[in-house]
C-alpha atoms as a PDB file:
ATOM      1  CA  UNK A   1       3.350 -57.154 120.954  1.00  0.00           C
ATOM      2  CA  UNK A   2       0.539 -54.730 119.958  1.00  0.00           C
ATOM      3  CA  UNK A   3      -3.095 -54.960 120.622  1.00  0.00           C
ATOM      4  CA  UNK A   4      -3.535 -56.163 116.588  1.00  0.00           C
ATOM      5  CA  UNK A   5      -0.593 -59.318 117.026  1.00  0.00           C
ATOM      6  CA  UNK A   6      -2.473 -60.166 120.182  1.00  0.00           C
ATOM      7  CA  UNK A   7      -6.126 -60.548 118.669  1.00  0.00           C
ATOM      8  CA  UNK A   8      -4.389 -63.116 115.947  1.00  0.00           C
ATOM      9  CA  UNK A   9      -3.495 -65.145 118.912  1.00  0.00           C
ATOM     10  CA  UNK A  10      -6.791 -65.057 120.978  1.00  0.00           C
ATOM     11  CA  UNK A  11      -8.551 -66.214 117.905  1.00  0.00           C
ATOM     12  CA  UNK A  12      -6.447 -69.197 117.487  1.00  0.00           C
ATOM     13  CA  UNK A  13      -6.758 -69.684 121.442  1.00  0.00           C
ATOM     14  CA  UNK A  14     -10.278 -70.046 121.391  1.00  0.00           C
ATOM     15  CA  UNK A  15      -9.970 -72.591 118.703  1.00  0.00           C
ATOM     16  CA  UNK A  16      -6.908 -74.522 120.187  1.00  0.00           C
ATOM     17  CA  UNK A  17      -5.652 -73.847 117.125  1.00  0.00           C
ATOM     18  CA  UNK A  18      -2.307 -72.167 118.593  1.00  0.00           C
ATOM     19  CA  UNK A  19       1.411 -74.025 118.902  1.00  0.00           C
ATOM     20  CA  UNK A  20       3.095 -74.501 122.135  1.00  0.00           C
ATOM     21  CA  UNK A  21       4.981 -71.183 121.415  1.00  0.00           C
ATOM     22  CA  UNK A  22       2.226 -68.873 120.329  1.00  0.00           C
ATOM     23  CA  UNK A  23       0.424 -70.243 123.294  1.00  0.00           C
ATOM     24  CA  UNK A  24       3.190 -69.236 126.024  1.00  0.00           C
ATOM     25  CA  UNK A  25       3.564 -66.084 124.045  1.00  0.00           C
ATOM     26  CA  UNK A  26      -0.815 -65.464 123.830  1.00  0.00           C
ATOM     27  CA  UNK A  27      -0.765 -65.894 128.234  1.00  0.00           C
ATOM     28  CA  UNK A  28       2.723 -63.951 128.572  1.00  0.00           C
ATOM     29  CA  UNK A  29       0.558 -60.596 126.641  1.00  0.00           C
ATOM     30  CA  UNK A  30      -2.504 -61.076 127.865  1.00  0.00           C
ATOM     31  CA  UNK A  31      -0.682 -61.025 131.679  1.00  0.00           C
ATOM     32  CA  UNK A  32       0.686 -57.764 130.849  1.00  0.00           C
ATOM     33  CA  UNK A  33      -2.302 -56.433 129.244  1.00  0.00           C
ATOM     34  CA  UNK A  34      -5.440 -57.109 131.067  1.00  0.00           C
ATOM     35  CA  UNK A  35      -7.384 -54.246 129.185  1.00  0.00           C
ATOM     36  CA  UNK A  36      -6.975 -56.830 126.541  1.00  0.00           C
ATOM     37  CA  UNK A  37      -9.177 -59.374 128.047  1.00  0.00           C
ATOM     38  CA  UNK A  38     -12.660 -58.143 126.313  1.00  0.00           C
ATOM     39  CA  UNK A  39     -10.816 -59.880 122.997  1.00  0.00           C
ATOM     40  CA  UNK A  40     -10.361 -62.861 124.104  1.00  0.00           C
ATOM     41  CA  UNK A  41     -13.913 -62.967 125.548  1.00  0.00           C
ATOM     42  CA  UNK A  42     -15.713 -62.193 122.024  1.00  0.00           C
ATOM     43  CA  UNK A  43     -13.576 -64.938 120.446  1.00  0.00           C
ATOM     44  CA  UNK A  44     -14.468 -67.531 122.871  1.00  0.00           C
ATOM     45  CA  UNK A  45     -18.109 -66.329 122.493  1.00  0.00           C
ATOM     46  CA  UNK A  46     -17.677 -66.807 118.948  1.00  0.00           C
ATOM     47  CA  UNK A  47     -16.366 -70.428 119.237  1.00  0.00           C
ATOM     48  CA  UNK A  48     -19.036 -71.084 121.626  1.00  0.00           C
ATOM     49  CA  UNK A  49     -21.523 -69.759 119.032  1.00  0.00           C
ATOM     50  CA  UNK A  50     -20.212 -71.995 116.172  1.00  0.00           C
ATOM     51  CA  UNK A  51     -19.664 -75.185 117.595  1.00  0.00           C
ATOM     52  CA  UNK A  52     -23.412 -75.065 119.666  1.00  0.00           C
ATOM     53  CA  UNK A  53     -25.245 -78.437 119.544  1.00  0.00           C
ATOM     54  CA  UNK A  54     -22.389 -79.636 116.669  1.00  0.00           C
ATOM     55  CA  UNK A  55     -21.257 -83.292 118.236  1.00  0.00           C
ATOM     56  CA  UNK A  56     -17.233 -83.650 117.976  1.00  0.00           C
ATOM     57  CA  UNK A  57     -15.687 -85.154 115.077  1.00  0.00           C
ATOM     58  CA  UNK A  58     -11.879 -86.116 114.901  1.00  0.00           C
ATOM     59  CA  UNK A  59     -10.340 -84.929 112.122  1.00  0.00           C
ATOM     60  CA  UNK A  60      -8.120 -86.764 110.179  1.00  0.00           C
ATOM     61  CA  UNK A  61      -4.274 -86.232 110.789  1.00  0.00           C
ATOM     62  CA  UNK A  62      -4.329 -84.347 106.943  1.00  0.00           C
ATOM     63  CA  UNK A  63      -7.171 -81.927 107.523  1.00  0.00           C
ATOM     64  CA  UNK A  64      -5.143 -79.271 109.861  1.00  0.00           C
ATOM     65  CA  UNK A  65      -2.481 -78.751 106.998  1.00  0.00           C
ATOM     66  CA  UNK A  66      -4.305 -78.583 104.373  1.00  0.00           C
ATOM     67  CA  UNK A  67      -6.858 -76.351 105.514  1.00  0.00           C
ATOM     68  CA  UNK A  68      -3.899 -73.847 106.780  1.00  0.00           C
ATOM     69  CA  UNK A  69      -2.191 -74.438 102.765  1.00  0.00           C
ATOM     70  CA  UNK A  70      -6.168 -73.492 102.092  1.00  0.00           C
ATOM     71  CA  UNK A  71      -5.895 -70.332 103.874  1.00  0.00           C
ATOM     72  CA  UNK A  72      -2.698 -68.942 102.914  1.00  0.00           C
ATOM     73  CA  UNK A  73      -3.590 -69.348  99.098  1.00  0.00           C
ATOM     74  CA  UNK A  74      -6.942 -68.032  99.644  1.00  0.00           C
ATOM     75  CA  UNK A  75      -6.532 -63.962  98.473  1.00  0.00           C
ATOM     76  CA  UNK A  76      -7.965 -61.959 101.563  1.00  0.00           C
ATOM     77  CA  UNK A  77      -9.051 -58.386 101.693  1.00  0.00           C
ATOM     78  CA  UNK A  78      -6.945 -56.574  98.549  1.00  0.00           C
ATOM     79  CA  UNK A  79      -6.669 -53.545 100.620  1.00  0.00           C
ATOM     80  CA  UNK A  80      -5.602 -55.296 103.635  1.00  0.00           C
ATOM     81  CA  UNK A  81      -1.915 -54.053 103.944  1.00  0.00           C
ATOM     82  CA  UNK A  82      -2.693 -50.832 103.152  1.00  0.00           C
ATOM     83  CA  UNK A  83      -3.318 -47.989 105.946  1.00  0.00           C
ATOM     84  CA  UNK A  84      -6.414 -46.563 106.424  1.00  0.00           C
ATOM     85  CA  UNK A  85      -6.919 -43.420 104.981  1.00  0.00           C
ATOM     86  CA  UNK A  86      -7.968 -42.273 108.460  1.00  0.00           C
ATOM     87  CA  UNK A  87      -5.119 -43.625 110.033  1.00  0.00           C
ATOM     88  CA  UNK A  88      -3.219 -41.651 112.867  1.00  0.00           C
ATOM     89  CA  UNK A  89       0.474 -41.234 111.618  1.00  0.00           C
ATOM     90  CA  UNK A  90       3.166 -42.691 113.872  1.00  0.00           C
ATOM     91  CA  UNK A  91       4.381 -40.649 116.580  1.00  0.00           C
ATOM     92  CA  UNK A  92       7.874 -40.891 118.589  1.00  0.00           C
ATOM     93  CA  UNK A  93       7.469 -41.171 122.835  1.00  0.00           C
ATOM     94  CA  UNK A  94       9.292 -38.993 125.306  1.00  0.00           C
ATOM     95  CA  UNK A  95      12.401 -41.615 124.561  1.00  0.00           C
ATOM     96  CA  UNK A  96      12.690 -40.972 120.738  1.00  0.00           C
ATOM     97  CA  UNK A  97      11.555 -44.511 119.921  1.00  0.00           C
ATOM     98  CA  UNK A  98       8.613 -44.703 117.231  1.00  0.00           C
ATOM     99  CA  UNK A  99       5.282 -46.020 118.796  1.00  0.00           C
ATOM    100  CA  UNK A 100       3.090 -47.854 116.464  1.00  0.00           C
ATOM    101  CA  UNK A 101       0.040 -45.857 114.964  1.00  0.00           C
ATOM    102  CA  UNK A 102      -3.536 -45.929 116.398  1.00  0.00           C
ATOM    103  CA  UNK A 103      -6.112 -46.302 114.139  1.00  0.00           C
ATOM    104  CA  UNK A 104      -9.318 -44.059 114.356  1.00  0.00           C
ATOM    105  CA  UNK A 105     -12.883 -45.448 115.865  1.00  0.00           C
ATOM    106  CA  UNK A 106     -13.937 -46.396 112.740  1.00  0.00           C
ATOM    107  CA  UNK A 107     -10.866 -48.331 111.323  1.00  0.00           C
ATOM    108  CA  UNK A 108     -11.786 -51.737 110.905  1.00  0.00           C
ATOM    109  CA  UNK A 109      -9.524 -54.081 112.145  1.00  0.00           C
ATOM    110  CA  UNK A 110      -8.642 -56.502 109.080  1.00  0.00           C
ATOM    111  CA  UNK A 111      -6.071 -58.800 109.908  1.00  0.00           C
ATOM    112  CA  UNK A 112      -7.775 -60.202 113.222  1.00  0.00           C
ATOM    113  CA  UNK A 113     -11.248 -60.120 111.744  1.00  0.00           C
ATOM    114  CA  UNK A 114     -10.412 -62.212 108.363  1.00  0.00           C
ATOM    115  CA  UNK A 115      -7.883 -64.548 111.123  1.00  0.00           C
ATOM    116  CA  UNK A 116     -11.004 -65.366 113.158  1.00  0.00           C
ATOM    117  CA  UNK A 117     -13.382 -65.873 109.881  1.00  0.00           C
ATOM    118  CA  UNK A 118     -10.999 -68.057 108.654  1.00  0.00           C
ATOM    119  CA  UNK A 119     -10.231 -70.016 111.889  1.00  0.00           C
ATOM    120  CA  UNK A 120     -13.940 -70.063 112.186  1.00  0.00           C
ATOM    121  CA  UNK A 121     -14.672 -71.504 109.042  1.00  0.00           C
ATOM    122  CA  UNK A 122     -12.582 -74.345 109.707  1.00  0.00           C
ATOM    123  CA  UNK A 123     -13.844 -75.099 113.262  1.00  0.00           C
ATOM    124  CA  UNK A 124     -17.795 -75.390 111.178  1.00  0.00           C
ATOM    125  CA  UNK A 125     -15.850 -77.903 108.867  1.00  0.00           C
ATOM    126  CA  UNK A 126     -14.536 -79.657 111.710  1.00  0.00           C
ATOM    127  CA  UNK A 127     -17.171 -80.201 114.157  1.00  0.00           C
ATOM    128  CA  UNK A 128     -19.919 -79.204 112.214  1.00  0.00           C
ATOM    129  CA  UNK A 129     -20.427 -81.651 109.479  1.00  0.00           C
ATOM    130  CA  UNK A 130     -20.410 -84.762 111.335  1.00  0.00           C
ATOM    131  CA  UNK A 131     -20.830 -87.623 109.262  1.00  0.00           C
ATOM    132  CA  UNK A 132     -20.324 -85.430 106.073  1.00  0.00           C
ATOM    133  CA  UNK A 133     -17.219 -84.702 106.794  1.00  0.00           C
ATOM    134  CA  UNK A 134     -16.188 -87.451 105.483  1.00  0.00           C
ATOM    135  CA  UNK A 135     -18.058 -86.403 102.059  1.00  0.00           C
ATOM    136  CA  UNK A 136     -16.181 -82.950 101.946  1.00  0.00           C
ATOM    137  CA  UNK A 137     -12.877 -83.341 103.805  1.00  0.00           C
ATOM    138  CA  UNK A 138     -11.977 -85.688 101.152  1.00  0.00           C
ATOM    139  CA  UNK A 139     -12.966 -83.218  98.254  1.00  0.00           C
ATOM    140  CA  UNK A 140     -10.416 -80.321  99.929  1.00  0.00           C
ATOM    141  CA  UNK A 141      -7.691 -83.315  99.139  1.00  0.00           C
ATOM    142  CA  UNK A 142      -8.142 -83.577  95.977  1.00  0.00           C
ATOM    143  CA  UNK A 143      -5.445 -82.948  93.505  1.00  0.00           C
ATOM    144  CA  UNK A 144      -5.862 -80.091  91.194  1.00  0.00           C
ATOM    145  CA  UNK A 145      -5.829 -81.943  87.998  1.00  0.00           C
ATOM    146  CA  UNK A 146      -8.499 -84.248  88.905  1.00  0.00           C
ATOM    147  CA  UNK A 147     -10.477 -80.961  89.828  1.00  0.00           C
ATOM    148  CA  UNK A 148      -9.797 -79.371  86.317  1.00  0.00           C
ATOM    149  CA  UNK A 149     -10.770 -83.173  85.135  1.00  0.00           C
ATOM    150  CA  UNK A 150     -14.429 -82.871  86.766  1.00  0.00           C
ATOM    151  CA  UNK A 151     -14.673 -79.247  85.611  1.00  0.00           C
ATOM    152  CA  UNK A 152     -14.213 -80.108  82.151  1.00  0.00           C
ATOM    153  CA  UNK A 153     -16.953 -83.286  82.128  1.00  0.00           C
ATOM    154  CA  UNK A 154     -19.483 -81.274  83.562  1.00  0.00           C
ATOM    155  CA  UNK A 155     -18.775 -78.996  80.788  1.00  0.00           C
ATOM    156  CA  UNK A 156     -21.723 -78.881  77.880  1.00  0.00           C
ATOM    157  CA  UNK A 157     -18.870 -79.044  74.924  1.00  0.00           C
ATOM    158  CA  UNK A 158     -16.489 -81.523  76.866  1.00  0.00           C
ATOM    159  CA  UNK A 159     -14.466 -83.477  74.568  1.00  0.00           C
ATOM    160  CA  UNK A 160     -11.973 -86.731  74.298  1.00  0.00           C
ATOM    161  CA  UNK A 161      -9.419 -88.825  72.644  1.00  0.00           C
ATOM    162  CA  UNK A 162      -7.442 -91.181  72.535  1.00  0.00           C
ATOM    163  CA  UNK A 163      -4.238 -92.632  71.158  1.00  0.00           C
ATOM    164  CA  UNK A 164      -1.605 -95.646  71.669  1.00  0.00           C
ATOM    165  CA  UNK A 165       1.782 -94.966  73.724  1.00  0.00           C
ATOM    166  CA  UNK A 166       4.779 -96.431  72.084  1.00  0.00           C
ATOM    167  CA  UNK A 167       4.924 -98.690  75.743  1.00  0.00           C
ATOM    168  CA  UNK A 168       1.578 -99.815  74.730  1.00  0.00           C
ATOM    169  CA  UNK A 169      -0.091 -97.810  76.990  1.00  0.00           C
ATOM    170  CA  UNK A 170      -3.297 -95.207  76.513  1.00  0.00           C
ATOM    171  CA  UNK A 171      -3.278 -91.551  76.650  1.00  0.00           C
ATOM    172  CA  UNK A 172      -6.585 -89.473  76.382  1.00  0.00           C
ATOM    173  CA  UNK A 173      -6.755 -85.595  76.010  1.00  0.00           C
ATOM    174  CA  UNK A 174      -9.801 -84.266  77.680  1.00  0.00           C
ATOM    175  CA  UNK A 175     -10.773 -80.568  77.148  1.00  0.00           C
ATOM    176  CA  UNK A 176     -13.043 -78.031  76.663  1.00  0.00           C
ATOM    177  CA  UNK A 177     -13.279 -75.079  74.853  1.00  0.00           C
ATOM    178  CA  UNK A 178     -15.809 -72.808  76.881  1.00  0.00           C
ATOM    179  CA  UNK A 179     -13.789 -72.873  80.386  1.00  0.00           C
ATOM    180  CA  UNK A 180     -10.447 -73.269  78.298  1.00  0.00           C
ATOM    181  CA  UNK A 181      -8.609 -76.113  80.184  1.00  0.00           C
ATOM    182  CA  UNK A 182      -7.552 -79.247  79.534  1.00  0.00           C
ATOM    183  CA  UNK A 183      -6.197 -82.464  81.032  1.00  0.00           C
ATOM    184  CA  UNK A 184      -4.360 -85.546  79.573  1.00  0.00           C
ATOM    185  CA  UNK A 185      -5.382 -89.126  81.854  1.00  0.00           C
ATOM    186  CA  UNK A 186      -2.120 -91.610  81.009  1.00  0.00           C
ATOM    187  CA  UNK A 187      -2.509 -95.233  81.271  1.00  0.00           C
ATOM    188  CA  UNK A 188       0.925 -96.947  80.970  1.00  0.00           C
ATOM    189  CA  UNK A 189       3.138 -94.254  80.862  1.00  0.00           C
ATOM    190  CA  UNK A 190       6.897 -95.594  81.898  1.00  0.00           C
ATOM    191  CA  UNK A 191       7.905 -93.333  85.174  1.00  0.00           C
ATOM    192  CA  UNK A 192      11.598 -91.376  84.190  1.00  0.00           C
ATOM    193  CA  UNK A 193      14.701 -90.940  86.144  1.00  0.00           C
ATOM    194  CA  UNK A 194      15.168 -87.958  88.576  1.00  0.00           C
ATOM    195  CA  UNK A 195      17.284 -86.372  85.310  1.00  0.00           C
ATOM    196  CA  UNK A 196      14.597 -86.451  82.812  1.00  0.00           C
ATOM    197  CA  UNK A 197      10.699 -85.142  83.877  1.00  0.00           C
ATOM    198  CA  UNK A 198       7.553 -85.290  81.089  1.00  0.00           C
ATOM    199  CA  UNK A 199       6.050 -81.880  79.373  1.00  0.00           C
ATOM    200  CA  UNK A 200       2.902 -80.608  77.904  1.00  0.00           C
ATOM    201  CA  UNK A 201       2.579 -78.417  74.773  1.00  0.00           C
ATOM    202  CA  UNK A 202       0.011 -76.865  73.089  1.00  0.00           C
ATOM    203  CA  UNK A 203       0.652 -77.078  69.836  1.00  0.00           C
ATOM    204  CA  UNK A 204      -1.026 -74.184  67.724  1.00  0.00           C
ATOM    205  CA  UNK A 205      -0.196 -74.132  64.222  1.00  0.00           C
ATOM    206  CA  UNK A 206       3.583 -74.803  64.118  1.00  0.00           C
ATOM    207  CA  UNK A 207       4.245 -73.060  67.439  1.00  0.00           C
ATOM    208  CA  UNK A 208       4.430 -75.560  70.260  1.00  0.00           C
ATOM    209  CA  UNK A 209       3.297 -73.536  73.975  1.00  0.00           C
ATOM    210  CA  UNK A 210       4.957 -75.324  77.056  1.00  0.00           C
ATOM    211  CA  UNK A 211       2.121 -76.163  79.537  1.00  0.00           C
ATOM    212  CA  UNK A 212       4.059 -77.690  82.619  1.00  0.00           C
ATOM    213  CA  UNK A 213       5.931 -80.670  83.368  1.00  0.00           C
ATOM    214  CA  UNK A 214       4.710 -83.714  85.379  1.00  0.00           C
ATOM    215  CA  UNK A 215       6.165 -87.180  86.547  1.00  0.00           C
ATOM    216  CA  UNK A 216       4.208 -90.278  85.748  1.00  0.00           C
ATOM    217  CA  UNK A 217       3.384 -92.797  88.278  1.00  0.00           C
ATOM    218  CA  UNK A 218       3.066 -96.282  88.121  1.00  0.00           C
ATOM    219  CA  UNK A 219      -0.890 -97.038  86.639  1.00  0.00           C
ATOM    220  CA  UNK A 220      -2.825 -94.048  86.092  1.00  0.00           C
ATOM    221  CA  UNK A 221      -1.823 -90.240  85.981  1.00  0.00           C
ATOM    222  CA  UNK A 222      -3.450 -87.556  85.262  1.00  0.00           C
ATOM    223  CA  UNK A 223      -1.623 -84.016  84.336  1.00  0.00           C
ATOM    224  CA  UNK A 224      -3.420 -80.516  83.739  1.00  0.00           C
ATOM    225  CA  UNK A 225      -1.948 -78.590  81.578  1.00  0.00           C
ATOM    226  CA  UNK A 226      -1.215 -75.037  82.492  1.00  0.00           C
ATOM    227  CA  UNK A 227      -2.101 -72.062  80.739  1.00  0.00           C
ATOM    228  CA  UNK A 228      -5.169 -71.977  78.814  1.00  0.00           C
ATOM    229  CA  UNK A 229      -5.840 -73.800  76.043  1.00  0.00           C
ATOM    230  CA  UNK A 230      -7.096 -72.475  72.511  1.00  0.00           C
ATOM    231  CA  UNK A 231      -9.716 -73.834  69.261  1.00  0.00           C
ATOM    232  CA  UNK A 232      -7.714 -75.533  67.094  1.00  0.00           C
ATOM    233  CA  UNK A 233      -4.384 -76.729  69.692  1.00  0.00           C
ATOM    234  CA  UNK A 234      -3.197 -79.896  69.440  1.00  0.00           C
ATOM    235  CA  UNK A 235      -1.625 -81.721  72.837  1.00  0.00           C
ATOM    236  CA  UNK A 236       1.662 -83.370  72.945  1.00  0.00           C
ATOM    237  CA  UNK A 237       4.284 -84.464  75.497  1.00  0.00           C
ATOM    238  CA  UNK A 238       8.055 -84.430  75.005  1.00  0.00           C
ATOM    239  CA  UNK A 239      10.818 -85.980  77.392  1.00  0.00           C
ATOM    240  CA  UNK A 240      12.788 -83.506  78.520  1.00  0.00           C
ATOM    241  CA  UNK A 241      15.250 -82.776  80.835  1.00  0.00           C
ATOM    242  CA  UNK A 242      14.531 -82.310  84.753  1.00  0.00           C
ATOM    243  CA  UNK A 243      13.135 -78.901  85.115  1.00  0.00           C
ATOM    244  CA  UNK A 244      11.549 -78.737  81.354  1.00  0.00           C
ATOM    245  CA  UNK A 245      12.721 -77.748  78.399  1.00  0.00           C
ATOM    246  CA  UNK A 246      16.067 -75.347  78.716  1.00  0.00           C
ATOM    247  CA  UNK A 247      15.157 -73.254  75.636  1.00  0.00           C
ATOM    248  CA  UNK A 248      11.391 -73.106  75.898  1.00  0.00           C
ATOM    249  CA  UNK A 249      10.854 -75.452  72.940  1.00  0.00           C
ATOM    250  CA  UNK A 250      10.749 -78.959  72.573  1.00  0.00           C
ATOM    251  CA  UNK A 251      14.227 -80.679  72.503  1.00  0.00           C
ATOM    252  CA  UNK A 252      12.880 -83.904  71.171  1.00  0.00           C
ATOM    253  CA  UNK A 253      10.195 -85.815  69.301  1.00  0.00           C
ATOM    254  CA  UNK A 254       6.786 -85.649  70.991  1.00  0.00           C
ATOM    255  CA  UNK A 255       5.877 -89.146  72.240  1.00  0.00           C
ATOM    256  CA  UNK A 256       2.219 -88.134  72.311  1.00  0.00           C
ATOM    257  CA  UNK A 257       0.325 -85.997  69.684  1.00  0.00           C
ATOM    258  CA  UNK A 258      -3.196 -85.581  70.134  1.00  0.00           C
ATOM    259  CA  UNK A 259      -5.280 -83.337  68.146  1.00  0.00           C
ATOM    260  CA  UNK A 260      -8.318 -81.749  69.436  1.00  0.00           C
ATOM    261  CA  UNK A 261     -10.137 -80.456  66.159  1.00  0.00           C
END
């Protein structure tokens, strides 16, 4: 393990954030490198600093994993996996075996650094926010289309409407031009078999655009579509098989047509 592995794990030591492994593997390196100890006291520092006067709060069981699906989505430092330019190139020891390369004094160290920030951040959501966690943990849940939903009625030209199902059911396309999204909110659509899954089109002119497929759920669903959406487009859904649509076009009648100008 080198000195950069080992700063990963004293950050998420200090915020108990480790597994059982990464734990036995954190004390097994820091036993055979003392000279690494000044790490592990800036990140405990660090943790002492953020969580100062903050009473606990127990998380809910959800919280941990989707904070961690937060984080690896999140795009870090672009040049992060690059060398330094000042990097020392890697030499071979008295064995033949490469050694790993040191970095110069003023190399910053960028995959600890944005490891602890991270780890940070979520130990000032955690015990931080006390009773208002329970205001903004339940935003970071919230599914994507229901996101894009909010987005699009807070926009100034947001737009609506509605048509029948042939179950008897409502669908409404929301949209809006200016941030280019839109949604469609279902009311009655019938759920499908595992063989057959729902998709979006734009519909420009006579050129339908797929935009995703989605499964309907018993009451109320609500589907972005993906890609963004253009003046003019109409909205429909097709049944098609599992997967979408094996040539990229609709393979039958659109159930839904909605047009948006």
């Amino acid at each position: 393990m080198n000195e950069s592995e080992f700063a990963e794990l004293a950050a998420g030591h200090s915020l108990g954030a480790l597994s059982a492994e990464d734990e036995r593997r954190y004390r097994a390196a820091l036993s055979a490198h003392p000279e690494w100890a000044g790490i592990v006291e800036d990140d405990a520092d660090t943790a002492a600093l953020l969580a100062e006067g903050a009473a606990p709060v127990a998380p809910p069981p959800a919280l941990r994993d989707a904070l961690l699906a937060r984080i690896a989505a999140t795009p870090q430092d672009p040049s992060g996996d690059a060398a330094p330019a000042d990097a020392t190139p890697a030499v071979s020891d008295r064995d033949g075996q490469a050694t790993a390369p040191q970095a110069s004094a003023g190399a910053p160290a960028r995959r600890p650094r944005r490891l602890l920030f991270a780890l940070a951040a979520c130990l000032v959501l955690i015990v931080g926010l006390g009773a208002g966690a329970a205001v903004v943990i339940p935003q970071l849940l919230r599914p994507a289309a229901v996101v894009a939903l909010d987005r699009i009625e807070n926009a100034p030209d947001a737009a609506q409407k509605t048509v029948v199902l042939p179950s008897g059911g409502r669908a409404t396309a929301h949209w809006s031009a200016s941030i280019g999204t839109a949604v469609l909110v279902s009311d009655g659509l019938e759920p499908l078999d595992g063989a057959r899954t729902y998709e979006l089109w734009f519909v420009r002119g006579d050129t339908p655009v797929s935009a995703g497929t989605f499964a309907a759920e018993q009451g109320t669903t609500t589907a972005q579509l993906r890609g963004s959406m253009h003046a003019g487009d109409a909205i429909a859904v097709t049944v098609e098989p599992a997967g979408g649509s094996p040539t990229g076009k609709p393979t039958t009648q659109p159930i839904v047509v909605i047009p948006t100008s």
